[in-house]
N, C-alpha and C. Protein backbone atom coordinates (compact mmCIF):
# COMPACT_ATOMS: atom_id res chain seq x y z
N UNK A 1 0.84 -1.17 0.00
CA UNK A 1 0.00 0.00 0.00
C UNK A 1 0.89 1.24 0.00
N UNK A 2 0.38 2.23 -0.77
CA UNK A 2 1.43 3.73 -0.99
C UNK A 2 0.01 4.71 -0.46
N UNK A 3 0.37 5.28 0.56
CA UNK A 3 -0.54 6.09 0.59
C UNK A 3 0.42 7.74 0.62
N UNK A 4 1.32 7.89 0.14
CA UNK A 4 2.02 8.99 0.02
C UNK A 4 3.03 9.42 -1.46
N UNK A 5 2.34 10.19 -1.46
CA UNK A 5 3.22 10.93 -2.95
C UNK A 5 4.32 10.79 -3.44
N UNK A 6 4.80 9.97 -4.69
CA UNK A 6 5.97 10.25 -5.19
C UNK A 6 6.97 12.00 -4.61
N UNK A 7 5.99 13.39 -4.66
CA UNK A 7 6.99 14.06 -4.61
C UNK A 7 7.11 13.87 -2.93
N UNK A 8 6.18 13.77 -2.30
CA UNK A 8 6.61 13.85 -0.63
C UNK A 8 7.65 13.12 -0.10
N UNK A 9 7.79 11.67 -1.07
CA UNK A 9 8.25 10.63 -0.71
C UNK A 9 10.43 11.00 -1.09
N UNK A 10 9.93 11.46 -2.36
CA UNK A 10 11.43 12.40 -2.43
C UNK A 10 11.62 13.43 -1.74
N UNK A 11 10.91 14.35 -1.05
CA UNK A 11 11.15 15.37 -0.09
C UNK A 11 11.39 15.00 1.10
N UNK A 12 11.07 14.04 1.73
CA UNK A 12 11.45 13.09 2.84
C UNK A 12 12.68 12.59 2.73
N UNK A 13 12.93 12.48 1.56
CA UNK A 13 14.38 11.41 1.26
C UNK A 13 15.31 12.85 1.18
N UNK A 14 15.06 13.70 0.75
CA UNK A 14 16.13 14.86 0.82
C UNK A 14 16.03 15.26 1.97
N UNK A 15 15.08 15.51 2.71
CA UNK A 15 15.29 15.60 4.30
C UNK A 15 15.93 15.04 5.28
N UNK A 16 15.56 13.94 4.71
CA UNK A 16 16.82 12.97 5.76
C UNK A 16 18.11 12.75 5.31
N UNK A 17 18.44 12.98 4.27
CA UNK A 17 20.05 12.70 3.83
C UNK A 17 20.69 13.79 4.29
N UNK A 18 19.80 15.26 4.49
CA UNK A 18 20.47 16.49 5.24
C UNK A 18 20.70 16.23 6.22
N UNK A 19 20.63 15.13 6.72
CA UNK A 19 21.08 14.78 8.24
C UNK A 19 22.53 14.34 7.99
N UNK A 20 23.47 14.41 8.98
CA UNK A 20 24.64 13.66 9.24
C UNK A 20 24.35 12.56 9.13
N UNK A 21 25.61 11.25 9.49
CA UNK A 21 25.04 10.05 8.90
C UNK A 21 25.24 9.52 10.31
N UNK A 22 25.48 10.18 11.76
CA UNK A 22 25.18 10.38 13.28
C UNK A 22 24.06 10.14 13.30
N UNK A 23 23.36 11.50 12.90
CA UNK A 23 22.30 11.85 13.26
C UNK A 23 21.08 10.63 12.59
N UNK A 24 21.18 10.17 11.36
CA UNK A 24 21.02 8.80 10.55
C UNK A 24 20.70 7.74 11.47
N UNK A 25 22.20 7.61 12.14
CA UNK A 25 22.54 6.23 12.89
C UNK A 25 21.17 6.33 14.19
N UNK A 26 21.13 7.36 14.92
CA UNK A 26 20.89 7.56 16.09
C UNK A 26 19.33 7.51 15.93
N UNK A 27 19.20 8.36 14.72
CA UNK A 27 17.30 7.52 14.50
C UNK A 27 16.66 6.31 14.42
N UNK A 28 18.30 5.30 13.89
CA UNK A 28 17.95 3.81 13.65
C UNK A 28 17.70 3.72 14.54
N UNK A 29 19.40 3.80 15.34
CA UNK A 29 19.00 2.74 16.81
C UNK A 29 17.78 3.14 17.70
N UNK A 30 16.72 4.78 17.81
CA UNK A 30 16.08 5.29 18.41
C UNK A 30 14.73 4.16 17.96
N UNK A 31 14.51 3.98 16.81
CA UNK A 31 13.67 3.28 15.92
C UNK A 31 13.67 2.01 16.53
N UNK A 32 15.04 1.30 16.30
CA UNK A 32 14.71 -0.35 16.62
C UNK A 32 14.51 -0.68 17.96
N UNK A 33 14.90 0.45 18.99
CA UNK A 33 14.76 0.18 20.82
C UNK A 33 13.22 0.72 20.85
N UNK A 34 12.64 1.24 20.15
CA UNK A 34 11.38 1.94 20.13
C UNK A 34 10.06 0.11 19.98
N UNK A 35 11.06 -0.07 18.54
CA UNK A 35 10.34 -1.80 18.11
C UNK A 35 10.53 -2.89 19.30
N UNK A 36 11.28 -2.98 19.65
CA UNK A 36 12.01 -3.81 20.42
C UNK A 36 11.08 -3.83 22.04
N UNK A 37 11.23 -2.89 22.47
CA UNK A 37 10.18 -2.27 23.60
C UNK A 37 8.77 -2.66 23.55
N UNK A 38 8.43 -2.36 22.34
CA UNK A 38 6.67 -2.64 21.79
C UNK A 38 7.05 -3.99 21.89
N UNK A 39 7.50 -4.89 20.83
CA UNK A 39 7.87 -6.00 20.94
C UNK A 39 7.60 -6.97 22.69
N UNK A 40 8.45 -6.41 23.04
CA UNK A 40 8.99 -6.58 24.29
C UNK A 40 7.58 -6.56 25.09
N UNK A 41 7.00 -5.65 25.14
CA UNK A 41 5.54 -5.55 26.01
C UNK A 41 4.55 -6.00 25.52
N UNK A 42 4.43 -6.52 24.02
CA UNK A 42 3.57 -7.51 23.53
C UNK A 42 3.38 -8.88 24.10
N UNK A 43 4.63 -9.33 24.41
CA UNK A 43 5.50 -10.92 24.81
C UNK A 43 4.58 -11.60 26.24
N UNK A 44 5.37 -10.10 26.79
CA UNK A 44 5.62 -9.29 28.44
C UNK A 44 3.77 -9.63 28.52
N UNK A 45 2.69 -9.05 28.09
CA UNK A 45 1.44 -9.15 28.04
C UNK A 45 0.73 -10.37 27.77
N UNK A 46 1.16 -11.21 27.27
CA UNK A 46 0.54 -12.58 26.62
C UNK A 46 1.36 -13.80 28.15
N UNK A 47 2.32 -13.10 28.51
CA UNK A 47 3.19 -14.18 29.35
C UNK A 47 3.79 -12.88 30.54
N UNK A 48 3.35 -12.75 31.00
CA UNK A 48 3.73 -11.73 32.57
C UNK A 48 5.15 -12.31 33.22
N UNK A 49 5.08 -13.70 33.35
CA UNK A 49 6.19 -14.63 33.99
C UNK A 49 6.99 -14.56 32.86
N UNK A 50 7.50 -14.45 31.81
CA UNK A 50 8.30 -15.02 30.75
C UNK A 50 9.27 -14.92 31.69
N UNK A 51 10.19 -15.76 31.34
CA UNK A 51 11.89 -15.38 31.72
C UNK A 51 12.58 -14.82 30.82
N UNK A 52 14.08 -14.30 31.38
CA UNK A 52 14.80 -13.80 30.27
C UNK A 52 15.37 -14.24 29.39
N UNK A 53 15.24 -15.87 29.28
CA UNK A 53 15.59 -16.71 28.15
C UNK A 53 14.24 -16.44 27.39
N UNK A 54 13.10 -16.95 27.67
CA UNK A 54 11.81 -16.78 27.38
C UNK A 54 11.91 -15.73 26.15
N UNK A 55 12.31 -14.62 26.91
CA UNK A 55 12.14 -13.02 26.17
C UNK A 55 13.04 -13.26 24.95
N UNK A 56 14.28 -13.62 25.29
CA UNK A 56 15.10 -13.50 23.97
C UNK A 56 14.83 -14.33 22.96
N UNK A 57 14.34 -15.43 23.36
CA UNK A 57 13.66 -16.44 22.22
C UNK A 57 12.39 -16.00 21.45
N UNK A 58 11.47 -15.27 22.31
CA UNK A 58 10.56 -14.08 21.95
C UNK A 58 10.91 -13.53 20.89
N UNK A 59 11.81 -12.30 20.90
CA UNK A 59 12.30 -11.31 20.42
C UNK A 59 12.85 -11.97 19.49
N UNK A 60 14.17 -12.96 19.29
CA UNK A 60 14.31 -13.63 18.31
C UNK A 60 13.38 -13.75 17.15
N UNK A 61 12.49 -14.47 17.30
CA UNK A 61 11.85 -14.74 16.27
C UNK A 61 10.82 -14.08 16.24
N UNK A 62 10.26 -12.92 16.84
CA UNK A 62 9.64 -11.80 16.17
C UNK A 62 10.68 -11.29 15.25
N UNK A 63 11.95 -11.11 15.25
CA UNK A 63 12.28 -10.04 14.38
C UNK A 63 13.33 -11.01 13.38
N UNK A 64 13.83 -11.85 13.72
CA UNK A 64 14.36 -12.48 12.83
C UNK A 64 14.14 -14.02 12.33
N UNK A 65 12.84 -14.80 13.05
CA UNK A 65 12.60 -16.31 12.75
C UNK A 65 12.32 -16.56 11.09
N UNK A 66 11.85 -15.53 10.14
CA UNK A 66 11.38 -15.70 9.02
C UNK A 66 12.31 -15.85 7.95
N UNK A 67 13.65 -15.37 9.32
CA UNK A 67 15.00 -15.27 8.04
C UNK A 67 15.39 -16.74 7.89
N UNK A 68 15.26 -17.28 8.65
CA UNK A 68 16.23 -18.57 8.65
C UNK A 68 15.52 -19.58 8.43
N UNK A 69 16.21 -20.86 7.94
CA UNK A 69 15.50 -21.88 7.18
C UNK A 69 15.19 -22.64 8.90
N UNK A 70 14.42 -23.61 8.73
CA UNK A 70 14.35 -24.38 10.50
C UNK A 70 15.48 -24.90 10.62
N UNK A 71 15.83 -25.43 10.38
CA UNK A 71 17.27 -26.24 11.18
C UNK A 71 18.28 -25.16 11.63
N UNK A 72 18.22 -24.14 10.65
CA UNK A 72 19.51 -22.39 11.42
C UNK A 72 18.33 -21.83 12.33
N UNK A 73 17.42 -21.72 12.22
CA UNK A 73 16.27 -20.82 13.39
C UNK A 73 16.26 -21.66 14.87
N UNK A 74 16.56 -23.22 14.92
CA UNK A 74 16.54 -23.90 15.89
C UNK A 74 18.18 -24.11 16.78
N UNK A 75 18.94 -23.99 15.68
CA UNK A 75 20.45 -23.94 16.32
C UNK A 75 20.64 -22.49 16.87
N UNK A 76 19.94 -21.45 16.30
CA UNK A 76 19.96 -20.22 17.01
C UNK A 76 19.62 -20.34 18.18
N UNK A 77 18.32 -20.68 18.26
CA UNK A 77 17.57 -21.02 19.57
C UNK A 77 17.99 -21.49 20.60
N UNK A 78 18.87 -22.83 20.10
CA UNK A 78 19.36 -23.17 21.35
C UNK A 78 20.55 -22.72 22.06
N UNK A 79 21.24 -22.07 20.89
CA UNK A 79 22.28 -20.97 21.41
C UNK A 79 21.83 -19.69 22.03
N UNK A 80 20.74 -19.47 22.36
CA UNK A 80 20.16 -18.19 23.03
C UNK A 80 20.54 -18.58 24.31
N UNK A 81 19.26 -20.07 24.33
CA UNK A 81 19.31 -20.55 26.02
C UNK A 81 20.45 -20.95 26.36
N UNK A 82 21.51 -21.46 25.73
CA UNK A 82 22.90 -21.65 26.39
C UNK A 82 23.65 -20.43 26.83
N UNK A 83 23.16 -19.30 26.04
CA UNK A 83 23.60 -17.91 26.41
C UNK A 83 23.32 -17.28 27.92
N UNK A 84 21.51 -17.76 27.62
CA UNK A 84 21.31 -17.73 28.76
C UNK A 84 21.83 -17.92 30.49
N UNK A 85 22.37 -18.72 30.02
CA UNK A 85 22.84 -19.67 31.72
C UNK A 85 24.23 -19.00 32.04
């Protein structure tokens, strides 16, 4: 779905390249701790108790399970919880 204008969509893009590539960085990371958080209190809401293995296995595969074929999404996995301990 495009619900915004070719020219807005280039005026946005010249807006933000006037940024430093700091100032760039610092929106990402502001962006993905912003996702991550939501994320995080979605989990946090469905499971109150999660643990912090729990969470990272969570978070895992909200944001990255779709990348990996199953057999790399499951060796991840279990390298979380070994992280865990």
């Amino acid at each position: 779905m495009r619900d915004t204008s070719p020219e807005m969509e280039q005026r946005y893009r010249v807006m933000l390249l006037q940024r430093s590539g700091v100032e760039r960085l610092k929106m990402g990371c502001s962006m993905h701790a912003t996702a991550q958080a939501l994320v995080r209190a979605s989990i946090l809401e469905k499971d109150p108790q999660a643990s912090p293995e729990a969470l990272r296995r969570a978070l895992f595969l909200r944001f990255y399970g779709q990348d990996f074929d199953p057999q790399s999404r499951e060796r991840i996995l279990r390298a979380l919880e070994l992280a865990g301990r």
